[in-house]
C-alpha atoms as a PDB file:
ATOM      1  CA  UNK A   1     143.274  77.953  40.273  1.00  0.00           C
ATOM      2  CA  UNK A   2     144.520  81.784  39.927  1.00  0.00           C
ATOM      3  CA  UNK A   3     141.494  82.002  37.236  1.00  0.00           C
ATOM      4  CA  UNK A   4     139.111  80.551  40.115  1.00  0.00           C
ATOM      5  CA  UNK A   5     140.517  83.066  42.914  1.00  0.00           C
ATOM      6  CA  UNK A   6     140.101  86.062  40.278  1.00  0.00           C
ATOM      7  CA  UNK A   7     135.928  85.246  39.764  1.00  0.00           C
ATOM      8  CA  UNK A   8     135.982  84.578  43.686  1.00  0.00           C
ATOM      9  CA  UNK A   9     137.379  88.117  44.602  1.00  0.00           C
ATOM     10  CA  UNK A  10     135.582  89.755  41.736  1.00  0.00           C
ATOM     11  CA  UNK A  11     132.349  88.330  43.142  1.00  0.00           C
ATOM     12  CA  UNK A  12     133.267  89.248  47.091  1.00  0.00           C
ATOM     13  CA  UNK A  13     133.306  92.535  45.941  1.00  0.00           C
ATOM     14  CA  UNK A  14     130.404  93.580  44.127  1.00  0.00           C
ATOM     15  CA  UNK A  15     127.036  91.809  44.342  1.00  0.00           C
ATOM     16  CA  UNK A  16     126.271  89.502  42.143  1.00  0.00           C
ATOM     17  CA  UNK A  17     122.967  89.938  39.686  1.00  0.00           C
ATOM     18  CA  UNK A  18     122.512  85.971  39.389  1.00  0.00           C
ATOM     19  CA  UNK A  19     122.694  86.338  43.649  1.00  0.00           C
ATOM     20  CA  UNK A  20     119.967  88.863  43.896  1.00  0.00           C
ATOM     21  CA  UNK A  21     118.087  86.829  41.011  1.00  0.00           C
ATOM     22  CA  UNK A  22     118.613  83.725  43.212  1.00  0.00           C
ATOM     23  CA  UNK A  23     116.766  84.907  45.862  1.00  0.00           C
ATOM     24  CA  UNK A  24     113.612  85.021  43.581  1.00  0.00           C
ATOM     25  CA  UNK A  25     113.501  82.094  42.554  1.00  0.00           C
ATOM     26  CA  UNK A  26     115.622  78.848  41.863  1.00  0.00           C
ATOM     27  CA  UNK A  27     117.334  78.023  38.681  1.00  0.00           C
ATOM     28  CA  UNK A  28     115.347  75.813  36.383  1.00  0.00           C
ATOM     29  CA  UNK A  29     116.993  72.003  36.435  1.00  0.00           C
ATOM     30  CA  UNK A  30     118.560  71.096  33.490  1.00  0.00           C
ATOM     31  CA  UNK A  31     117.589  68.539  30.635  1.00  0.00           C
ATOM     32  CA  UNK A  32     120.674  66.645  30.572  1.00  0.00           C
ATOM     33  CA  UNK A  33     121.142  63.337  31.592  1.00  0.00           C
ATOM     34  CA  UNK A  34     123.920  63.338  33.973  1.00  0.00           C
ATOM     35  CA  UNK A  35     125.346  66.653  36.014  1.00  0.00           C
ATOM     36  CA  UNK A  36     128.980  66.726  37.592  1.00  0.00           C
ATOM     37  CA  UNK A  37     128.088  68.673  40.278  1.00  0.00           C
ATOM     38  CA  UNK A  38     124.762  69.708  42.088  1.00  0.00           C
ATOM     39  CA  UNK A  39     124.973  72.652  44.752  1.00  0.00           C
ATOM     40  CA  UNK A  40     121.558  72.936  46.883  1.00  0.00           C
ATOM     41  CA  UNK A  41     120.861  75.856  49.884  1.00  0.00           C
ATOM     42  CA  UNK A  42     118.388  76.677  51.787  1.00  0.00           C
ATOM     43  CA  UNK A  43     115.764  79.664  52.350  1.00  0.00           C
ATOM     44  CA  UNK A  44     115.235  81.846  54.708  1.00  0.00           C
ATOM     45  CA  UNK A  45     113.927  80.117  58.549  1.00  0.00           C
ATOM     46  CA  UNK A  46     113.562  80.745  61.935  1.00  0.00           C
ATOM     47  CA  UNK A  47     111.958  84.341  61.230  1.00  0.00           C
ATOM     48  CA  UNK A  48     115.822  84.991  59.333  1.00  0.00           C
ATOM     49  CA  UNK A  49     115.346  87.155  56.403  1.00  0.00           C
ATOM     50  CA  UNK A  50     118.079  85.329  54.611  1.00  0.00           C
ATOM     51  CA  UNK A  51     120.060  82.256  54.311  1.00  0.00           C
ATOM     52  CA  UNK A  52     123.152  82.206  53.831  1.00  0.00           C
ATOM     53  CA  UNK A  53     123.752  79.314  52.059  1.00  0.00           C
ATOM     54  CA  UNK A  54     121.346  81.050  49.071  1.00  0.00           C
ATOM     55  CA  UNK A  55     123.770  84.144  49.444  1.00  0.00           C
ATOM     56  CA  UNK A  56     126.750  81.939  48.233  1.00  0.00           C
ATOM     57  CA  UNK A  57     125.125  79.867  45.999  1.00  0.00           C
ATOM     58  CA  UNK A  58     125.406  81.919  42.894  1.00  0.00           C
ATOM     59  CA  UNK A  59     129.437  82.223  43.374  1.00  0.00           C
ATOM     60  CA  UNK A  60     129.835  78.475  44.140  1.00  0.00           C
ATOM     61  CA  UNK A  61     128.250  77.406  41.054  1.00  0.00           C
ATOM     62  CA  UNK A  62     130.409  80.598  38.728  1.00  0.00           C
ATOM     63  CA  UNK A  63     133.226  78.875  40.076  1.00  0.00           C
ATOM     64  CA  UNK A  64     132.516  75.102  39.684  1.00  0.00           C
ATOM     65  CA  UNK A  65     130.147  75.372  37.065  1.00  0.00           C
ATOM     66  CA  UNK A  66     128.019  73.568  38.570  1.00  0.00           C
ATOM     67  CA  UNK A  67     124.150  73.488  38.922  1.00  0.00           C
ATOM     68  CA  UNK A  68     122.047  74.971  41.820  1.00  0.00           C
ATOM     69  CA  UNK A  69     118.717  74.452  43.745  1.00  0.00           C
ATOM     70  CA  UNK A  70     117.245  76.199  46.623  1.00  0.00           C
ATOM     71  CA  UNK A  71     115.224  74.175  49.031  1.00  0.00           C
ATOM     72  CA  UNK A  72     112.370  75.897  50.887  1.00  0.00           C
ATOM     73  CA  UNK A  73     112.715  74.937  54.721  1.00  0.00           C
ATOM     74  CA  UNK A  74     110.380  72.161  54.060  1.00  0.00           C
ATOM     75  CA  UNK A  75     110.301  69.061  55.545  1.00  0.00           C
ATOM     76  CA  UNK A  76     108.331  67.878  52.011  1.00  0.00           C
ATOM     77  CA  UNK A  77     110.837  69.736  49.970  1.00  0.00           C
ATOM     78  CA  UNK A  78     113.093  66.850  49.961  1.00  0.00           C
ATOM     79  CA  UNK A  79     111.025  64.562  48.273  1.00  0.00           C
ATOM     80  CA  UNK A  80     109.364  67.224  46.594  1.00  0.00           C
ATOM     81  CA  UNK A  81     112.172  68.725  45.318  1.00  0.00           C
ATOM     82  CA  UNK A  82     115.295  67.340  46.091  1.00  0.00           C
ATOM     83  CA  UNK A  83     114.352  63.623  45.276  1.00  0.00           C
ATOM     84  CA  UNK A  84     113.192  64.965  41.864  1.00  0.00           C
ATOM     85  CA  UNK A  85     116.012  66.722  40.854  1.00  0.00           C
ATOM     86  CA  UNK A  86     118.903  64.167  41.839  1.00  0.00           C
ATOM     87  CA  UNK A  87     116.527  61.868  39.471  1.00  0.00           C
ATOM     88  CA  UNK A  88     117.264  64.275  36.762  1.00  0.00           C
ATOM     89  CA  UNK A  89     120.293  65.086  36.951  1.00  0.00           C
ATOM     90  CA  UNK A  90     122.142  62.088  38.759  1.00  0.00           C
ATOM     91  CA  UNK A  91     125.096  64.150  39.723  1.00  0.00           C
ATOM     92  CA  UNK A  92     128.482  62.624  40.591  1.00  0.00           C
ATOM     93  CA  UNK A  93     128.851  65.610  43.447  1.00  0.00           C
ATOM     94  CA  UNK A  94     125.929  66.279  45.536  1.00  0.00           C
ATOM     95  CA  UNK A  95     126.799  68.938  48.449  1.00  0.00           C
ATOM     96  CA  UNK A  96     123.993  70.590  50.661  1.00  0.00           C
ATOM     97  CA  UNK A  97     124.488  74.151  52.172  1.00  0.00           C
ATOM     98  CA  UNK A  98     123.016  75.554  54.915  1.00  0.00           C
ATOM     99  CA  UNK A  99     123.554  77.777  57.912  1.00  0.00           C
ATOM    100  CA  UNK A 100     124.914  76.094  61.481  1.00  0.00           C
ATOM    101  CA  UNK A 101     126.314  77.341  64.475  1.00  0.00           C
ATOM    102  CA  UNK A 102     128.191  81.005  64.189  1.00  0.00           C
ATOM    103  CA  UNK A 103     132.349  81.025  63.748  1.00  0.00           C
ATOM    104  CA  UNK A 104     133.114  77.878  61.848  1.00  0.00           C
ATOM    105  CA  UNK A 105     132.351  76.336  58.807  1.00  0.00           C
ATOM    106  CA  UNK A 106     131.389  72.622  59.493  1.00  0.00           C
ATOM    107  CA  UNK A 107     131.626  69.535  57.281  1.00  0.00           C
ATOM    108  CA  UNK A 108     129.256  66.921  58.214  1.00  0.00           C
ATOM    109  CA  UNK A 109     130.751  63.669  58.346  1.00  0.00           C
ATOM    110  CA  UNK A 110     127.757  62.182  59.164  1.00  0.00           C
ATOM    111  CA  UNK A 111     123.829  62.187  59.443  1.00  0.00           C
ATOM    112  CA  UNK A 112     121.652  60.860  62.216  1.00  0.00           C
ATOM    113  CA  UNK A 113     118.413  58.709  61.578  1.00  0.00           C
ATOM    114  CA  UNK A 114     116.311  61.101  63.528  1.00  0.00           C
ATOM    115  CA  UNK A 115     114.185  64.396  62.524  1.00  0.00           C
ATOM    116  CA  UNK A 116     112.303  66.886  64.950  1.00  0.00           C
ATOM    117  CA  UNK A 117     111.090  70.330  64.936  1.00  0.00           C
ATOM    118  CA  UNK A 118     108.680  72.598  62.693  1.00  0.00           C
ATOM    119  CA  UNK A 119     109.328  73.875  59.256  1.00  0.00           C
ATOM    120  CA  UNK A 120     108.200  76.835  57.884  1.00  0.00           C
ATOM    121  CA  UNK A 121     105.002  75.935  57.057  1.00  0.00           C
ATOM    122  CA  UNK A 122     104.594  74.736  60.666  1.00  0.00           C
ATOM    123  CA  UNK A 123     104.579  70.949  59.644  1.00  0.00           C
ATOM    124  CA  UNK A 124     106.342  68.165  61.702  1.00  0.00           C
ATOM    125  CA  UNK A 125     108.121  65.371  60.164  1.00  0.00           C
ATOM    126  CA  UNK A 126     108.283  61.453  61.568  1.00  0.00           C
ATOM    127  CA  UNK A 127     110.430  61.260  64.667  1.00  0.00           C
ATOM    128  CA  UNK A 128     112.515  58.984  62.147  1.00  0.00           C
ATOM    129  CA  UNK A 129     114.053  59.344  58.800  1.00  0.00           C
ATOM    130  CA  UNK A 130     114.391  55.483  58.133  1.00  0.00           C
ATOM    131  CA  UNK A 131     114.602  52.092  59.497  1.00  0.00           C
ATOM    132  CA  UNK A 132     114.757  52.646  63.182  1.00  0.00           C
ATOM    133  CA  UNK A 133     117.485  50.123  63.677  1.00  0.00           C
ATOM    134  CA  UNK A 134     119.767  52.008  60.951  1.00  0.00           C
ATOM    135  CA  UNK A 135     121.247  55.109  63.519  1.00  0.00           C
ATOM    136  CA  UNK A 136     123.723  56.222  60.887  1.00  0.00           C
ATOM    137  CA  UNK A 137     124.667  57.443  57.737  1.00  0.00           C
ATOM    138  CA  UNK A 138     128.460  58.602  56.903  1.00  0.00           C
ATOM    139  CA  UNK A 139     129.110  60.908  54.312  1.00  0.00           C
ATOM    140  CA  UNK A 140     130.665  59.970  51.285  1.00  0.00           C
ATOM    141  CA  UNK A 141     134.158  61.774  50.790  1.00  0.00           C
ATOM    142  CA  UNK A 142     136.583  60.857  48.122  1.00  0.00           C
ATOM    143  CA  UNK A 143     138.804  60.398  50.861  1.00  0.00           C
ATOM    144  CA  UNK A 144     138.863  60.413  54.967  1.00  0.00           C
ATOM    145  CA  UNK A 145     138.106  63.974  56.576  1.00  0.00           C
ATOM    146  CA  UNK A 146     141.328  63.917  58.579  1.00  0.00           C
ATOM    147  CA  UNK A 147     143.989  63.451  55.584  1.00  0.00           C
ATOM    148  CA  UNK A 148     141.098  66.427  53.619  1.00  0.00           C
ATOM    149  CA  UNK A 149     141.530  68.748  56.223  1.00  0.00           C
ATOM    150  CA  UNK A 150     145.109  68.702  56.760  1.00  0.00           C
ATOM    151  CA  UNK A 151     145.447  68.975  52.971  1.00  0.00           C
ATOM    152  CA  UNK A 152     143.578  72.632  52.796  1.00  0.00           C
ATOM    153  CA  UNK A 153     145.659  75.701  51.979  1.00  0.00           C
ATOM    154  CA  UNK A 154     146.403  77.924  54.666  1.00  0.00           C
ATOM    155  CA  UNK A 155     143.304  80.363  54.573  1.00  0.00           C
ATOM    156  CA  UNK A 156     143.355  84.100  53.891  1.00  0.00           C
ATOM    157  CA  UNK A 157     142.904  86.398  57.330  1.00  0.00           C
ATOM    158  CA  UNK A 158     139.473  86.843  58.557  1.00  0.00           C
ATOM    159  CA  UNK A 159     138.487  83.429  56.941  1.00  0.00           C
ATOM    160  CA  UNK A 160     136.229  81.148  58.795  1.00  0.00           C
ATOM    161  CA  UNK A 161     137.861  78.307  60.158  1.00  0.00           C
ATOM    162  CA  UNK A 162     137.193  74.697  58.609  1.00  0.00           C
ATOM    163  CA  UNK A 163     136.216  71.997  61.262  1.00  0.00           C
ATOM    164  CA  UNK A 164     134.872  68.449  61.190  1.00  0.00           C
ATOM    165  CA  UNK A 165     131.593  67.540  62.907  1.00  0.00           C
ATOM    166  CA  UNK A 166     129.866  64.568  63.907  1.00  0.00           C
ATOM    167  CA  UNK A 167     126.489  66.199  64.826  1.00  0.00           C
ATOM    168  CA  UNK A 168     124.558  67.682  61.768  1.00  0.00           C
ATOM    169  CA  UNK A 169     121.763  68.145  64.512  1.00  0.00           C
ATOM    170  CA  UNK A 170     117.855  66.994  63.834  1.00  0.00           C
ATOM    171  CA  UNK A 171     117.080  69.487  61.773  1.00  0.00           C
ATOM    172  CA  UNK A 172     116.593  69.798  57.881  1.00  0.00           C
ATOM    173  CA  UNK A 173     120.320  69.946  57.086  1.00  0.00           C
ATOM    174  CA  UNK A 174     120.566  66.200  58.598  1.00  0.00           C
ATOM    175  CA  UNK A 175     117.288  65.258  56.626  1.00  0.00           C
ATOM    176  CA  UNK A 176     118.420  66.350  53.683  1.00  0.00           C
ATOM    177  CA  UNK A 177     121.925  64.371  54.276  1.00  0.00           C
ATOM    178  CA  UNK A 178     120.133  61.152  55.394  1.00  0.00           C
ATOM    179  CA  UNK A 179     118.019  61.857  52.588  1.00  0.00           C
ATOM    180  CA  UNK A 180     121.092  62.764  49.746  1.00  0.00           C
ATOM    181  CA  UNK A 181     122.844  59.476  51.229  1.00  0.00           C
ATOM    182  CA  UNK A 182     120.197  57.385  49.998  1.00  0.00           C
ATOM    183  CA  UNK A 183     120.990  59.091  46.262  1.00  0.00           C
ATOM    184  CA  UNK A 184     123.653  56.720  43.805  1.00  0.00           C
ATOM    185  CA  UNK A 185     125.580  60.054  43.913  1.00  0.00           C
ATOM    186  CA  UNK A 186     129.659  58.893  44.519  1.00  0.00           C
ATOM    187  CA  UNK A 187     130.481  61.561  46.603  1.00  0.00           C
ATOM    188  CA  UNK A 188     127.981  63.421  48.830  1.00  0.00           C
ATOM    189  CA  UNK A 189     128.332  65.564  52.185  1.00  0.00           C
ATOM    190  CA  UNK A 190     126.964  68.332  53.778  1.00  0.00           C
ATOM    191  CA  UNK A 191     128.459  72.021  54.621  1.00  0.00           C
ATOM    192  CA  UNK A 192     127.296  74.262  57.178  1.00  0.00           C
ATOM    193  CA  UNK A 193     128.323  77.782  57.500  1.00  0.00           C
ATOM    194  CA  UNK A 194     127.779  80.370  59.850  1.00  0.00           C
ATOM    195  CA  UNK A 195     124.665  82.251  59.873  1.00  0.00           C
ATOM    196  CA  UNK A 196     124.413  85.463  57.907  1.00  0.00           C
ATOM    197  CA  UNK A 197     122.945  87.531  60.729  1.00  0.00           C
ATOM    198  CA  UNK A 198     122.559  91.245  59.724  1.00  0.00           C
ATOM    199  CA  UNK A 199     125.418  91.208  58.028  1.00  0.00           C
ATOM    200  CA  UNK A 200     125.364  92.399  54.159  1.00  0.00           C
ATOM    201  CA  UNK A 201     125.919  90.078  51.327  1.00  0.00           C
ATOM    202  CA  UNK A 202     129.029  91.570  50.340  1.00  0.00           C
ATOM    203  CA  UNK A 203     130.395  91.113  54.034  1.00  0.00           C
ATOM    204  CA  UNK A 204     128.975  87.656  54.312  1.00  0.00           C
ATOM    205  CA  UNK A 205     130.229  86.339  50.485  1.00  0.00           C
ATOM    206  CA  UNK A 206     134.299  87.745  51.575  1.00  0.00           C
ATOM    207  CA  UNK A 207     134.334  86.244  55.467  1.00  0.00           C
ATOM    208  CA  UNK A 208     132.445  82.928  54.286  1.00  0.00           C
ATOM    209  CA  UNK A 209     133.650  82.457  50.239  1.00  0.00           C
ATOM    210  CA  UNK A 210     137.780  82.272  50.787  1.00  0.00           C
ATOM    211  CA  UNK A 211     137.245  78.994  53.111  1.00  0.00           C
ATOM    212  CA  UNK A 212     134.769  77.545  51.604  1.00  0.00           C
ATOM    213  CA  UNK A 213     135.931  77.768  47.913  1.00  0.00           C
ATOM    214  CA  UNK A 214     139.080  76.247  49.182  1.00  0.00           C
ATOM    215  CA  UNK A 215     137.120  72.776  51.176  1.00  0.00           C
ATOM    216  CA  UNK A 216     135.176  72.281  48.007  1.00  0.00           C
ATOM    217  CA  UNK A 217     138.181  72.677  45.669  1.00  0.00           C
ATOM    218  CA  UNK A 218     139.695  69.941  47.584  1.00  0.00           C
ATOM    219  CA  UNK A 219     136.687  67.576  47.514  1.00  0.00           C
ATOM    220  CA  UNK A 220     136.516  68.177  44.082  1.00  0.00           C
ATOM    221  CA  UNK A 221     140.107  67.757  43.203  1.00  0.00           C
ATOM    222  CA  UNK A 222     139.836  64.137  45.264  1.00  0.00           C
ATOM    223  CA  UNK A 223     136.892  62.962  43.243  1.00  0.00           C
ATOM    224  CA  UNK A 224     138.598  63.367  40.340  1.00  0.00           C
ATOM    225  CA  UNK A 225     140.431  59.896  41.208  1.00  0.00           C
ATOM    226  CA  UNK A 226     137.717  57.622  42.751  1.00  0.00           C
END
């Protein structure tokens, strides 16, 4: 844990060179069989020149050692790409980043069967994302989001605040957690943080990082005994 807080801080406060290289391009998949954890983000949108789920990315997978993948803001990216890589690498953690309403960080607890809006490439997906008599999908947590959230650590000053939400919206974060749902993965949810804005990645990684380091130790720590 101190170990884990000591890359976190180091990170916060110089920019990373795997972040910047992140931005480029994603990280090639791996050839093993089976990954523990899988960390995706998304790209830029909505005329944003960054997202700031890519921005964390890098530090989130130092930490867990885990494995990352950026997602254009594609409707066809996940089965494209996402589809693909959870093939691959059939991880036992699957968790989806991307940016959501400003002053919170939100954990999904569930995803909607509907989709609406145009991507980047100005496409427009199927007003449904399966069976139209199917309305929800609930997350998979190792265990329920009330006893999860009461377990965090208090959260250094400045630090986003952690919140539960039942509305991941109708946008590509709820496709791709519809979408991850479908997966064999054991444990899979969805994380959205607070846009980036014009704020610099430095500023961004320490208000954002402290919180959500914290949520995804505990998720990780509770998977370890399902």
């Amino acid at each position: 844990m101190a170990m884990r807080w000591l890359v976190l801080m180091t990170l916060a406060l110089a920019a990373s060179p795997l972040a910047a290289e992140d931005h480029e391009t994603s990280p090639a998949a791996p050839t093993a069989s089976e990954v523990n954890l899988l960390i995706t983000a998304f790209g830029p949108f909505d005329g944003r020149g960054i997202n700031g789920s890519s921005t964390v990315l890098p530090d989130l997978v130092q930490a867990f050692n885990g494995q990352a993948l950026v997602l254009p803001v594609t409707w066809a990216s996940l089965h494209d790409q996402l589809t693909p890589a959870i093939a691959s690498m059939r991880p036992r953690i699957l968790i989806g980043l991307g940016e959501g309403h400003p002053g919170a960080i939100a954990l999904e607890l569930r995803a909607r069967n509907q989709a609406r809006g145009k991507d980047v490439a100005a496409h427009s997906p199927p007003p449904w994302l399966g069976p139209s008599m199917e309305l929800w999908r609930p997350s998979r947590l190792p265990e329920s989001h009330i006893q999860m959230l009461a377990r965090l650590k208090a959260l250094p000053e400045g630090s986003y605040p952690i919140n539960a939400s039942q509305d991941a919206g109708d946008y590509l974060c709820n496709a791709w957690l519809w979408h991850a749902l479908g997966s064999q993965s054991p444990i899979v949810c969805f994380i959205h943080l607070p846009p980036q804005g014009e704020r610099s990645e430095q500023e961004y990684r320490q208000a954002v990082l402290p919180g959500l380091i914290t949520l995804l130790e505990q998720i990780i720590s509770d998977s370890k005994n399902r």
